[in-house]
Protein backbone atom coordinates (compact mmCIF):
# COMPACT_ATOMS: atom_id res chain seq x y z
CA UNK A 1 0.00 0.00 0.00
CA UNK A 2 1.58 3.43 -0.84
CA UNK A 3 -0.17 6.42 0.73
CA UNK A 4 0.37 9.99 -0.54
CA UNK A 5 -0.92 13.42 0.43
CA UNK A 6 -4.92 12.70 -0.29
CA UNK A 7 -4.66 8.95 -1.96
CA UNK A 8 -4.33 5.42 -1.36
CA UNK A 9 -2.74 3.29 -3.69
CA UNK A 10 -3.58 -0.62 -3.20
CA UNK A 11 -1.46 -2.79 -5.25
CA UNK A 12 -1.57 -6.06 -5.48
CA UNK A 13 0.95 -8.74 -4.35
CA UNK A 14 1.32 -12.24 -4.88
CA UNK A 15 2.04 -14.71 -2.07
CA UNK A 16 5.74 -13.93 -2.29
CA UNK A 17 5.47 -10.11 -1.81
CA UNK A 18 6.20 -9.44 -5.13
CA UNK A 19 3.88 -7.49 -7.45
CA UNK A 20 1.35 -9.45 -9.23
CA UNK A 21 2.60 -8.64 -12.94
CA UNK A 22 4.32 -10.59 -15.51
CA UNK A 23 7.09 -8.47 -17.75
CA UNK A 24 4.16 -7.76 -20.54
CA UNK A 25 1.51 -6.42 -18.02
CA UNK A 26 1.38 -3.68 -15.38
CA UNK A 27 0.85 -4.34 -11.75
CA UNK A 28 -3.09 -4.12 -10.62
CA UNK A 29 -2.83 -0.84 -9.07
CA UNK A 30 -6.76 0.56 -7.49
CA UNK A 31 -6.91 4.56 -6.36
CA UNK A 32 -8.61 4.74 -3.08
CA UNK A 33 -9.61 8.58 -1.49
CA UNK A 34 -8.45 9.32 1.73
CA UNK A 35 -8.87 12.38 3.95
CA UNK A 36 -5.24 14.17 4.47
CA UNK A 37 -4.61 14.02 8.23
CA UNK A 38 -1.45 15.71 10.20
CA UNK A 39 -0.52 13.79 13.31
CA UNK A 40 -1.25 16.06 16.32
CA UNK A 41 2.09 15.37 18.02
CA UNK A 42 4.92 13.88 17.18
CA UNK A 43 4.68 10.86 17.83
CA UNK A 44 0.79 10.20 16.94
CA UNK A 45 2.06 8.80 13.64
CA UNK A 46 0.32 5.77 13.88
CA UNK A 47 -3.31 6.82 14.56
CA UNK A 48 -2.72 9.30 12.17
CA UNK A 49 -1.96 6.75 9.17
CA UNK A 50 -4.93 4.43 11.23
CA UNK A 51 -7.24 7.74 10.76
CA UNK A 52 -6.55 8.24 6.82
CA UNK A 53 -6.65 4.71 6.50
CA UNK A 54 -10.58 4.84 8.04
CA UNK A 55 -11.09 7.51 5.94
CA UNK A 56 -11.05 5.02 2.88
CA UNK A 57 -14.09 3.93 4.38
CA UNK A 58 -16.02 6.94 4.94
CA UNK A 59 -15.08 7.00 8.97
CA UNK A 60 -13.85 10.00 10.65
CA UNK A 61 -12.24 8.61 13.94
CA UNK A 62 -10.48 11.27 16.45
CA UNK A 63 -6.88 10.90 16.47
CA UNK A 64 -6.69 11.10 20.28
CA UNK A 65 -9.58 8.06 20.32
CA UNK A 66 -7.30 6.00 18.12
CA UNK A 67 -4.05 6.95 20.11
CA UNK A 68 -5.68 5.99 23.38
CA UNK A 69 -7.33 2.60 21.85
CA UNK A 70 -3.71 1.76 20.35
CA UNK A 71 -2.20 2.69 23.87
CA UNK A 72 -0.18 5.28 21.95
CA UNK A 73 1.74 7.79 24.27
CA UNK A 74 5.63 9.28 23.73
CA UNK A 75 7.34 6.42 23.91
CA UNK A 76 5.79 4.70 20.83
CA UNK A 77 2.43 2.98 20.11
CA UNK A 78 2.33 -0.81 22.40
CA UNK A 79 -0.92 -2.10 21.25
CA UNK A 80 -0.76 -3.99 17.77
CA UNK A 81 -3.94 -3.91 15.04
């Protein structure tokens, strides 16, 4: 999954991590909208990617919800999705 300023890009990998593709044929690649979020602190990185990735999804979840639900705090987020 690559994730730019307002999109998600979903592409498709086999069961090898490589892209599903032969040499003639571009990788499956789907454009998903997502609502641009800035993390609130610095390190509220992961409930801010969690956050855009809801988006996707039509959800707009509160950054500090998903930080405390992920047991996020300064030292890094402990709880694992």
């Amino acid at each position: 999954m690559l994730v730019f300023a307002n999109c998600i890009y979903a592409v498709s990998l086999n069961e090898t991590g490589k892209l599903n593709s032969t040499d003639n044929e571009s990788p499956e690649v789907n454009h998903l909208d997502v609502t641009y979020d800035s993390q609130d602190t610095s390190y509220t990185c992961g409930p801010s990617s969690l956050k855009m990735a809801f988006s996707v999804y039509g959800l707009d979840l509160d950054e500090k919800w998903l930080a405390s639900a992920t047991q996020t705090t300064y030292q890094g987020t402990k709880k694992k999705i």
